[in-house]
C-alpha atoms as a PDB file:
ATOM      1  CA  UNK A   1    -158.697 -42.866-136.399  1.00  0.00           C
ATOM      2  CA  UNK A   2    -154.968 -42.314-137.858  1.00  0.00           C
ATOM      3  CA  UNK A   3    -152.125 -44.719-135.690  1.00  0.00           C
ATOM      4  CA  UNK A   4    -149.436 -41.348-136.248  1.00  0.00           C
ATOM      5  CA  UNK A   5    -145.778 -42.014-136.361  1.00  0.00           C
ATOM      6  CA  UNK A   6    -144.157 -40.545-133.716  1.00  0.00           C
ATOM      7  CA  UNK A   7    -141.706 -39.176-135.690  1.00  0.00           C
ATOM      8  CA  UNK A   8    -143.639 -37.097-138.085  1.00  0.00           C
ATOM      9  CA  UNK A   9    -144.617 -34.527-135.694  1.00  0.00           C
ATOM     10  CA  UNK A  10    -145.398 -30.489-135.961  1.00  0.00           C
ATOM     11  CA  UNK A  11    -142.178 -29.016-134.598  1.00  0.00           C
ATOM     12  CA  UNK A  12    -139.991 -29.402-138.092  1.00  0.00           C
ATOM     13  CA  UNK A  13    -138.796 -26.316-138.108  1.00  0.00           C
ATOM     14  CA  UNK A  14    -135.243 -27.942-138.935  1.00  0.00           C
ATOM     15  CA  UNK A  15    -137.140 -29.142-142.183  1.00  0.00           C
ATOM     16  CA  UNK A  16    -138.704 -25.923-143.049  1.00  0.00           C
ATOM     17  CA  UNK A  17    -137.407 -23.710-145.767  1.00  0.00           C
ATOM     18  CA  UNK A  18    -138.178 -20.041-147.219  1.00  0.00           C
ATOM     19  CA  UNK A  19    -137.244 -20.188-150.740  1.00  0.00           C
ATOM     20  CA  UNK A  20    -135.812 -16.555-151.996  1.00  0.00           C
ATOM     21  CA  UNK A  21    -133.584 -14.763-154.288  1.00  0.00           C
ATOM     22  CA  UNK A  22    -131.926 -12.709-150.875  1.00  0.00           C
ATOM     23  CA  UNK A  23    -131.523 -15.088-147.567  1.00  0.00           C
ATOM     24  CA  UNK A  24    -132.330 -11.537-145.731  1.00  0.00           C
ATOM     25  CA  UNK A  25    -136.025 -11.946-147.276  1.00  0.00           C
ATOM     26  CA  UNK A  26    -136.264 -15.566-145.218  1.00  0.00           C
ATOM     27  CA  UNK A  27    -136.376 -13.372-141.922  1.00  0.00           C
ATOM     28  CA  UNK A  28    -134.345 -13.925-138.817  1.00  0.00           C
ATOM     29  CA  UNK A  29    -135.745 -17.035-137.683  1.00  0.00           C
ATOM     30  CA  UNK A  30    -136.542 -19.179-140.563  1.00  0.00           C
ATOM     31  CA  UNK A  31    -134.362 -21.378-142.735  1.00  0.00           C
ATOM     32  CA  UNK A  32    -133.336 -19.627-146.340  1.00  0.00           C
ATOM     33  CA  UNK A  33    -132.718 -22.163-149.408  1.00  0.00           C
ATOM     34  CA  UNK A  34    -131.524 -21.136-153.097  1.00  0.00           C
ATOM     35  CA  UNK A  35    -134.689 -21.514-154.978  1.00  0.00           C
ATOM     36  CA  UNK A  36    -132.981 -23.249-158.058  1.00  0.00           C
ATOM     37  CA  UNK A  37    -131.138 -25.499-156.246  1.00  0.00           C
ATOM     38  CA  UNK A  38    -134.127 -26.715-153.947  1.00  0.00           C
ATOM     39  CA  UNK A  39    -136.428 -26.671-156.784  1.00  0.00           C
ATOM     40  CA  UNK A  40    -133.789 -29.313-158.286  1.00  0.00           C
ATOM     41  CA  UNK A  41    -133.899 -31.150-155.271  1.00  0.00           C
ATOM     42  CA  UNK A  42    -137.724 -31.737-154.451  1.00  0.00           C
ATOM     43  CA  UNK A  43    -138.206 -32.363-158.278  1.00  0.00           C
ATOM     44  CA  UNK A  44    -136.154 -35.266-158.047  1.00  0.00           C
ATOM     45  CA  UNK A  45    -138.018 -36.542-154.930  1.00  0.00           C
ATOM     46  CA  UNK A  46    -141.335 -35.740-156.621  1.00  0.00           C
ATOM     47  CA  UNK A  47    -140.378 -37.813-159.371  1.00  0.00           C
ATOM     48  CA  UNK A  48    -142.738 -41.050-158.848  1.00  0.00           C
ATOM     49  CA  UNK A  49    -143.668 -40.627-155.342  1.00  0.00           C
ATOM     50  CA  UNK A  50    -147.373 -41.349-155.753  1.00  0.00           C
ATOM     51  CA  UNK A  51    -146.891 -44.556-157.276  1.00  0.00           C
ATOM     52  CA  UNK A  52    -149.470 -46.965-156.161  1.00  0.00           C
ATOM     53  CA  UNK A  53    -151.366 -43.918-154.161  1.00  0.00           C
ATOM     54  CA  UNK A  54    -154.450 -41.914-155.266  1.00  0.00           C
ATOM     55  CA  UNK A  55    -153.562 -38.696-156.021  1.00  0.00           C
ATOM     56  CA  UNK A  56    -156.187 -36.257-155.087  1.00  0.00           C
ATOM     57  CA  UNK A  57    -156.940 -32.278-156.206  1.00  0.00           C
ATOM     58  CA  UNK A  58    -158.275 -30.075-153.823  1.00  0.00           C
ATOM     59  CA  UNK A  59    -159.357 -26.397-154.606  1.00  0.00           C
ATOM     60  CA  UNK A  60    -159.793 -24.482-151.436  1.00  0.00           C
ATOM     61  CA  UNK A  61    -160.685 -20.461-150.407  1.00  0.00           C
ATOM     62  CA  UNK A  62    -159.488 -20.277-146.430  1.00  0.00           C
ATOM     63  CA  UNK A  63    -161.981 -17.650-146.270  1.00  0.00           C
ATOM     64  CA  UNK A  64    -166.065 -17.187-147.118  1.00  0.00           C
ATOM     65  CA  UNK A  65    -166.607 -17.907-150.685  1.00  0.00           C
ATOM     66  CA  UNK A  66    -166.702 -14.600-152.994  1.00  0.00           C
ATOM     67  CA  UNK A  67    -165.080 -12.480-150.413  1.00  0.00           C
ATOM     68  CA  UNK A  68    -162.226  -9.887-151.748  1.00  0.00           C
ATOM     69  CA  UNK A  69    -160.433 -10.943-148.392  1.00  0.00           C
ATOM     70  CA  UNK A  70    -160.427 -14.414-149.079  1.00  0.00           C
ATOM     71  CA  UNK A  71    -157.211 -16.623-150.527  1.00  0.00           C
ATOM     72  CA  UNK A  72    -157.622 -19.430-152.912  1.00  0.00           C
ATOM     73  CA  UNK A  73    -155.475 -22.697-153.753  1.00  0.00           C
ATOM     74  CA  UNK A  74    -155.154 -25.574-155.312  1.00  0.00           C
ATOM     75  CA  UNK A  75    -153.797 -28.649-153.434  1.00  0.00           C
ATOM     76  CA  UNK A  76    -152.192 -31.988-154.761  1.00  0.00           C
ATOM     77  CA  UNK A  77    -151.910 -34.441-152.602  1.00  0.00           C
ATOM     78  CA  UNK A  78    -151.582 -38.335-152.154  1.00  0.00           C
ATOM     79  CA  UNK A  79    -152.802 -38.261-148.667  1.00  0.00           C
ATOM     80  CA  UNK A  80    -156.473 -39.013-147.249  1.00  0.00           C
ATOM     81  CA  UNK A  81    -155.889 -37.539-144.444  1.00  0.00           C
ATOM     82  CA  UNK A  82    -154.982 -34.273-145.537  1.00  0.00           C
ATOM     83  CA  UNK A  83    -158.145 -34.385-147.909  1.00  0.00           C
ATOM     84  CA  UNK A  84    -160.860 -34.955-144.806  1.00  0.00           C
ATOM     85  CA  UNK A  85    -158.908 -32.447-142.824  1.00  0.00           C
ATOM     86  CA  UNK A  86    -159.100 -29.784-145.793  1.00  0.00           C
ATOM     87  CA  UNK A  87    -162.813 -29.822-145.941  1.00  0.00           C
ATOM     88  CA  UNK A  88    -162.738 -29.254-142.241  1.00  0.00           C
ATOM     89  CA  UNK A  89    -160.480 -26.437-142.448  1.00  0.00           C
ATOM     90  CA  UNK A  90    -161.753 -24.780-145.376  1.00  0.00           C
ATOM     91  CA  UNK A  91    -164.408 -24.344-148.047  1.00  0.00           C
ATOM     92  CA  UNK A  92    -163.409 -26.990-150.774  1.00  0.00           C
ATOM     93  CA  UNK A  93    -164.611 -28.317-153.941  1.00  0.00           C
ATOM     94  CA  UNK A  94    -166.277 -27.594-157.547  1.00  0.00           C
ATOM     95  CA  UNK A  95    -167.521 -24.185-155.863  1.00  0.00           C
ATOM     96  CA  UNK A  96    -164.052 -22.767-154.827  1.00  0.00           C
ATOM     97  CA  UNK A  97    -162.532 -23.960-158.646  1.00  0.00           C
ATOM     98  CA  UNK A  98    -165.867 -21.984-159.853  1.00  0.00           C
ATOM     99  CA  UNK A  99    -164.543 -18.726-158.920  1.00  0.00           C
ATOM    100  CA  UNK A 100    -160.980 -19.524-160.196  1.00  0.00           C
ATOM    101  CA  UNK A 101    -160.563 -17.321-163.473  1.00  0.00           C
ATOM    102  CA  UNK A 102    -157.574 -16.555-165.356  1.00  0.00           C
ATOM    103  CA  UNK A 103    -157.524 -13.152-163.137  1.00  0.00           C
ATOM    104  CA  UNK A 104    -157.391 -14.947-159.900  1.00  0.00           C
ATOM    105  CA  UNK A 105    -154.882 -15.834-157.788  1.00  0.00           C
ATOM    106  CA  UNK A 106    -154.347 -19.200-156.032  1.00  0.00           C
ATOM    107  CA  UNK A 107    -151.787 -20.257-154.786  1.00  0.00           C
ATOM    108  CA  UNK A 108    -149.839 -23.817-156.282  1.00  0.00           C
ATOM    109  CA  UNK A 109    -149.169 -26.396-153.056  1.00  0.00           C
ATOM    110  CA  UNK A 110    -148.208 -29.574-153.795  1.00  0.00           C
ATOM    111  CA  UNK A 111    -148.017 -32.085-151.261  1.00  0.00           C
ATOM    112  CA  UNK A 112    -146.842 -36.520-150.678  1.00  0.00           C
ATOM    113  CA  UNK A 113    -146.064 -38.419-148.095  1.00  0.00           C
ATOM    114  CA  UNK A 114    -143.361 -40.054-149.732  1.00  0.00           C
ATOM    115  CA  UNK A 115    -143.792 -43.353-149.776  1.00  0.00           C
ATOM    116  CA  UNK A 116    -144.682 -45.229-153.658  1.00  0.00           C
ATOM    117  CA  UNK A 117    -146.276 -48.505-153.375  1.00  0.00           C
ATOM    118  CA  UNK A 118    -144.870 -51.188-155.307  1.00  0.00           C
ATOM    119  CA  UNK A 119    -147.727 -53.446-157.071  1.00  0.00           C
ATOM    120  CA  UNK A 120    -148.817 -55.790-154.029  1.00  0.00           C
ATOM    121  CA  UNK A 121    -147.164 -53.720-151.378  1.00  0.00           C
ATOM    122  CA  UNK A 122    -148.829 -53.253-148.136  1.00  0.00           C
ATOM    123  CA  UNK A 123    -149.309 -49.727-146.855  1.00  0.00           C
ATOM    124  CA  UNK A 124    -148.451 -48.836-143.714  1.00  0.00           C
ATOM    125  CA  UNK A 125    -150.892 -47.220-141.004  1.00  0.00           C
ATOM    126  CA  UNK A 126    -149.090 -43.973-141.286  1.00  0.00           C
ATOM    127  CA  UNK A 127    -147.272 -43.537-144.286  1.00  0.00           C
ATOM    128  CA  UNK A 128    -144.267 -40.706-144.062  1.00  0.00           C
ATOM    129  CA  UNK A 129    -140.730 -40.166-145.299  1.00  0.00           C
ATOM    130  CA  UNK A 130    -138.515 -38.345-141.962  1.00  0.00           C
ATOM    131  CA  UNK A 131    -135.499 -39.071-143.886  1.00  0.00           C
ATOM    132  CA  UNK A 132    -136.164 -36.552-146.757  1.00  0.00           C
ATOM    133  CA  UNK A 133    -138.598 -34.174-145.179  1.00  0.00           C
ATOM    134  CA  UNK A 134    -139.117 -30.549-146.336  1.00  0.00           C
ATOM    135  CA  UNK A 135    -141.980 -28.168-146.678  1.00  0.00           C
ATOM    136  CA  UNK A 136    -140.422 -25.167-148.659  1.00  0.00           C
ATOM    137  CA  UNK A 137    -142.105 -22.231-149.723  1.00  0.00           C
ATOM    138  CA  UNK A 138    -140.891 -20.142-152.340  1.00  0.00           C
ATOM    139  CA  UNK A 139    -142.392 -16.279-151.758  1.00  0.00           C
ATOM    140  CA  UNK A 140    -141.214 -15.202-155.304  1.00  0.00           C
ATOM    141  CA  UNK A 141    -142.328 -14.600-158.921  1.00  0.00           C
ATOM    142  CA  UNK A 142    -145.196 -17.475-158.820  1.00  0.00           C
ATOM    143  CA  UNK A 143    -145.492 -18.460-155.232  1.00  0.00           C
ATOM    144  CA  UNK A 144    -145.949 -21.961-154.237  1.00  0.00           C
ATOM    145  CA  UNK A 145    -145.597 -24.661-151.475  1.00  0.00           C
ATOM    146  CA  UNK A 146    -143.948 -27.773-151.940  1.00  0.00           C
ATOM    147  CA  UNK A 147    -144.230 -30.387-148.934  1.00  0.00           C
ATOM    148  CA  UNK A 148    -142.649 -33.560-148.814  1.00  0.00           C
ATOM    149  CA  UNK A 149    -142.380 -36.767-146.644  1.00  0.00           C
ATOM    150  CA  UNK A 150    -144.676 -35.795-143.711  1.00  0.00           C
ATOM    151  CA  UNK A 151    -148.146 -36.219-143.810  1.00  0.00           C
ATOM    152  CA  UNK A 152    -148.837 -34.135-139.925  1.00  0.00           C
ATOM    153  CA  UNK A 153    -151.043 -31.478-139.672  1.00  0.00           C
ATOM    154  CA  UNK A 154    -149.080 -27.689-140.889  1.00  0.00           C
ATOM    155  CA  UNK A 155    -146.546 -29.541-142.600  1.00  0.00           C
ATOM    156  CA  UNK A 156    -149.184 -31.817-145.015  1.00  0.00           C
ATOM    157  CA  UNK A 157    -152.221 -29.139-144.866  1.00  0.00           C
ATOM    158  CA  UNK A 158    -151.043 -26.318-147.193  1.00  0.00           C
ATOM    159  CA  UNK A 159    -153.574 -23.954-146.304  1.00  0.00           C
ATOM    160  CA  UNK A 160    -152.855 -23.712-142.606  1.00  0.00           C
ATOM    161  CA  UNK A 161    -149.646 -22.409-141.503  1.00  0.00           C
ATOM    162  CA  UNK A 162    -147.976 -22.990-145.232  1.00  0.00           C
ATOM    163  CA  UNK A 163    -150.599 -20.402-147.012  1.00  0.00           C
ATOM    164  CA  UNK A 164    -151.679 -18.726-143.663  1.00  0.00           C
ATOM    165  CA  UNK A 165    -149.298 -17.949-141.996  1.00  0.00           C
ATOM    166  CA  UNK A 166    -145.408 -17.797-144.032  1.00  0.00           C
ATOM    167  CA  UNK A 167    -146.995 -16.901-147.351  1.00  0.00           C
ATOM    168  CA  UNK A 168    -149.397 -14.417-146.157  1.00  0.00           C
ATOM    169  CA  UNK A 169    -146.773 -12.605-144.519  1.00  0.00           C
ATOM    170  CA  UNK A 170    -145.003 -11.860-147.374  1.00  0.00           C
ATOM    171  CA  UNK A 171    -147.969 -11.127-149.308  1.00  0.00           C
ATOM    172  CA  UNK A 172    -149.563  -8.903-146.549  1.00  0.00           C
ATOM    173  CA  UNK A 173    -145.828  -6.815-146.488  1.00  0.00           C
ATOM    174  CA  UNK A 174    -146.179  -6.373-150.386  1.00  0.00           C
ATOM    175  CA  UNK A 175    -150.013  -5.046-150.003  1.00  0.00           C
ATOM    176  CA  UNK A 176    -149.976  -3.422-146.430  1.00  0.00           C
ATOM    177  CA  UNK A 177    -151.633  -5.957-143.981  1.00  0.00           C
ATOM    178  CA  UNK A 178    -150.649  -8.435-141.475  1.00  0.00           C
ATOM    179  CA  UNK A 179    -151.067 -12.370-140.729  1.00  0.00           C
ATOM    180  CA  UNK A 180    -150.598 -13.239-137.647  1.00  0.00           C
ATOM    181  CA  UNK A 181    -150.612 -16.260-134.975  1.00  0.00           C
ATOM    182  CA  UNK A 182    -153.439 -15.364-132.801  1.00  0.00           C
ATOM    183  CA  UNK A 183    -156.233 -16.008-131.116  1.00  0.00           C
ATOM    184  CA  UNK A 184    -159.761 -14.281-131.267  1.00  0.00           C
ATOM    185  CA  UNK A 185    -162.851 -14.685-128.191  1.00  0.00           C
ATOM    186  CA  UNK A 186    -165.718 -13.254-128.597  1.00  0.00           C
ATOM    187  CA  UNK A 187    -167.443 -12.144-124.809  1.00  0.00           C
ATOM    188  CA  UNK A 188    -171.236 -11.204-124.408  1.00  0.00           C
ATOM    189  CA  UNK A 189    -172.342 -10.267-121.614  1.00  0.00           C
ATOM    190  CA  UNK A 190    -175.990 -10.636-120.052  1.00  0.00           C
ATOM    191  CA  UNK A 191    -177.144  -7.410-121.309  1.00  0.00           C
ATOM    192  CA  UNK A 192    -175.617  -8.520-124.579  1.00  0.00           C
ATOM    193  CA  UNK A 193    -172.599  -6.468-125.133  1.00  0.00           C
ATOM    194  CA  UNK A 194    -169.846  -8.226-127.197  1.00  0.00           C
ATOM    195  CA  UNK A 195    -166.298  -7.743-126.225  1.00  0.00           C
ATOM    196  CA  UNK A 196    -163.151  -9.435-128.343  1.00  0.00           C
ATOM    197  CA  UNK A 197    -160.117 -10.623-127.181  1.00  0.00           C
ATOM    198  CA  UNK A 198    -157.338 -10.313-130.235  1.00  0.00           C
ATOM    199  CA  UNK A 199    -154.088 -11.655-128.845  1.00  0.00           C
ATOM    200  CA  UNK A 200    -150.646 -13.315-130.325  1.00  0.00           C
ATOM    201  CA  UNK A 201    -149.367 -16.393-128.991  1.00  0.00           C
ATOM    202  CA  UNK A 202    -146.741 -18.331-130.023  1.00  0.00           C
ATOM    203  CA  UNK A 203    -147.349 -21.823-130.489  1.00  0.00           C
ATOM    204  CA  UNK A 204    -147.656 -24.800-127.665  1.00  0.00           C
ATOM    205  CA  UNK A 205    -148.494 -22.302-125.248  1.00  0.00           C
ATOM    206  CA  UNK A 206    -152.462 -23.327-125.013  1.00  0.00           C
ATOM    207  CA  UNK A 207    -154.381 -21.232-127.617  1.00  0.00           C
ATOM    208  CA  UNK A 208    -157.077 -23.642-128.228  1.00  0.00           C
ATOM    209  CA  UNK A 209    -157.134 -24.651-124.779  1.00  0.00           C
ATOM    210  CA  UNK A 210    -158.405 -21.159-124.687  1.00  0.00           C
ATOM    211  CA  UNK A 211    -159.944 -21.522-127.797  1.00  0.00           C
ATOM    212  CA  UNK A 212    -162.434 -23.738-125.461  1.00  0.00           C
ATOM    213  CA  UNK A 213    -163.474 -21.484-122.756  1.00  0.00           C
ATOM    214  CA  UNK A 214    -166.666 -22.405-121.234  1.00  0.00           C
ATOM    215  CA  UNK A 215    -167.558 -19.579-118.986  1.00  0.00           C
ATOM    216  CA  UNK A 216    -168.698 -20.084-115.537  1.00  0.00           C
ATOM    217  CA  UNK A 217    -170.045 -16.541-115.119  1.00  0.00           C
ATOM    218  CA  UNK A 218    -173.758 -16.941-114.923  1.00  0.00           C
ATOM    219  CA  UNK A 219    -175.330 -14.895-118.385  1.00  0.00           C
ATOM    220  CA  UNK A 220    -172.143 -14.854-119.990  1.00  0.00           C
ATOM    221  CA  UNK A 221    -171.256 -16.753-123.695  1.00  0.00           C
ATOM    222  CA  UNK A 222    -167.599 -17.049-125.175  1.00  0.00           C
ATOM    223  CA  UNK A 223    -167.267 -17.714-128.882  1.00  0.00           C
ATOM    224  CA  UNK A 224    -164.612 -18.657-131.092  1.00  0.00           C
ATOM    225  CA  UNK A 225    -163.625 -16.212-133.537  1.00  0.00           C
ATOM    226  CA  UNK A 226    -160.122 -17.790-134.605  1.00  0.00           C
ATOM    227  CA  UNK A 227    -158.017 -19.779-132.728  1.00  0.00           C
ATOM    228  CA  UNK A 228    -155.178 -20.537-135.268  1.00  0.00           C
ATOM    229  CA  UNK A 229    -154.382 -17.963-138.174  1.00  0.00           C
ATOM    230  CA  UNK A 230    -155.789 -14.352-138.863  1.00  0.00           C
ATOM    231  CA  UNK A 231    -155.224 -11.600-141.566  1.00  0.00           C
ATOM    232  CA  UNK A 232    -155.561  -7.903-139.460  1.00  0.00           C
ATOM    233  CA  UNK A 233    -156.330  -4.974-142.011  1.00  0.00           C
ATOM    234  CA  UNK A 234    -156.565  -1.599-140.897  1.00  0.00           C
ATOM    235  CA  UNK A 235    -160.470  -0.164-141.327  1.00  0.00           C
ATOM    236  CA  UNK A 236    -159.438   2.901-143.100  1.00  0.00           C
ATOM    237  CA  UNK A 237    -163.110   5.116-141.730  1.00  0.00           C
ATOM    238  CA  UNK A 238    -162.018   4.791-138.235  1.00  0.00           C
ATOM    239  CA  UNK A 239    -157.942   3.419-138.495  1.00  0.00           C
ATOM    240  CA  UNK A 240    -158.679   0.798-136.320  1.00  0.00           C
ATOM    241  CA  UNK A 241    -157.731  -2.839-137.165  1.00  0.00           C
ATOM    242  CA  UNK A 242    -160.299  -5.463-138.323  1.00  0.00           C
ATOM    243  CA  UNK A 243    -160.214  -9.628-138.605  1.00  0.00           C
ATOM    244  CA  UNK A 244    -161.153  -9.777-142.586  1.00  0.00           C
ATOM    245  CA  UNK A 245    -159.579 -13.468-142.500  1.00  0.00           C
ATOM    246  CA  UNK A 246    -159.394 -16.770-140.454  1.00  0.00           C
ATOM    247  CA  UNK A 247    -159.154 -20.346-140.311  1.00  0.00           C
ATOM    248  CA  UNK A 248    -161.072 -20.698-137.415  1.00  0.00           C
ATOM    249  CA  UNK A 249    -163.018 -23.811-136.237  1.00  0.00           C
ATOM    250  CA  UNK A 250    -166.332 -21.719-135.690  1.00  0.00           C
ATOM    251  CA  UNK A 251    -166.367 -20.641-138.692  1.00  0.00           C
ATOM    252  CA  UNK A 252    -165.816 -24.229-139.975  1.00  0.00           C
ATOM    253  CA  UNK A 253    -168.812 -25.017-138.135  1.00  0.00           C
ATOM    254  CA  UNK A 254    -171.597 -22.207-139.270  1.00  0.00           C
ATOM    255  CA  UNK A 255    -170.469 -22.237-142.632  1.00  0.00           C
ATOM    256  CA  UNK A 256    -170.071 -26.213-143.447  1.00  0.00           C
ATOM    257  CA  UNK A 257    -172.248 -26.149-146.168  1.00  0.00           C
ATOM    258  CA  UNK A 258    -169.949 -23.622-148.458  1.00  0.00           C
ATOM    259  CA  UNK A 259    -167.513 -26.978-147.815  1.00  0.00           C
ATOM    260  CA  UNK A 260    -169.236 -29.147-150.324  1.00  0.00           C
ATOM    261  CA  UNK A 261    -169.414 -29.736-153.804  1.00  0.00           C
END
């Protein structure tokens, strides 16, 4: 059980940056930063911010292990948290850095709360750094995420809505596919017909309430295909679009032994 801070919440978007060469490539509704100058700036913060804190190294695939459609990274972090919460939202460990060649990609996050320990120092129950907060992602030449001073959720588990979600999308306008911020049921009925509910939804509006449909409809079953992140791909035999991608919490559960070591 984590005691949270209440300030170090989701809804930074105030603290979130889109590193690029032309502020036009940031999009309408995200924050644009120089790269140079913000690389400058997190390096300094960087500098000694895991003092006294285990620093941990997480290799993860969001995506089935071996799949072209998959995306790989490597995580540094300082934070437990984000390392329990990694192996429940992806496939981690000495299998994902097995398939890391010099011919794949994987994308560079690195990731601290911001808070060194002095020798002796107590911690605190939720360590975080509002003050100097940023999770910046810079979309050119080698792509990478840099988080600092929050250790919540999106903002301290690169994977998610870092790698997902901002990164994807430019990757996916480079290469001619989209990642979205959607939701994905899966309906069979009695006779066993499957039906699939794809739909966008912004967030705090109640996707995973969704996500959690128990039907009342006698014969009927509701699965969770995604409730969080998808890449869409267009099948090119029939030109109609296909889920290649999530990081869904189904999938977390069938496949939880690809998570381990």
């Amino acid at each position: 059980i984590n005691a949270e801070y209440m300030g170090d919440v989701a809804r930074v978007e105030g603290s979130t940056y889109i590193c690029c060469k032309d502020p036009a490539d940031a999009g309408p509704t995200n924050n644009w930063a120089d790269p140079e100058e913000m690389r400058e700036k997190l390096s300094k913060l960087f500098e000694g911010c895991m003092k006294g804190r285990t620093m941990y190294v997480i290799p993860f695939s969001m995506g089935p292990l071996g799949s072209p459609y998959s995306k790989y990274g490597v995580e540094i972090t300082d934070s437990p948290y984000v390392v329990v919460n990694m192996k429940i939202m992806a496939r981690m460990g000495s299998r994902v850095l097995s398939l890391l060649t010099e011919d794949t990609f994987f994308l560079k996050c690195v990731h601290s709360v911001g808070c060194p320990l002095a020798p002796g120092q107590a911690d605190v129950p939720w360590p975080c750094n509002p003050e100097n907060r940023y999770i910046t992602h810079f979309t050119e030449g080698e792509p990478s995420v840099w988080s600092f001073g929050s250790g919540y959720g999106g903002n301290a588990l690169l994977g998610k809505k870092c790698y997902a979600l901002r990164l994807a999308s430019v990757m996916g306008r480079k290469e001619g596919w989209l990642a979205e911020h959607c939701l994905i049921l899966g309906l069979t009925s009695p006779e066993g017909n499957q039906h699939y509910i794809c739909a966008g939804f912004p967030s705090a509006c109640g996707k995973t309430n969704l996500a959690m449909l128990v039907p009342t409809l006698p014969g009927w079953t509701v699965r969770c295909v995604c409730e969080r992140h998808i890449e869409l791909r267009v099948n090119p035999q029939n030109n109609n679009h296909k889920n290649t991608k999530t990081t869904t919490n189904s999938n977390y559960n069938n496949n939880n032994n690809n998570n381990n070591n």
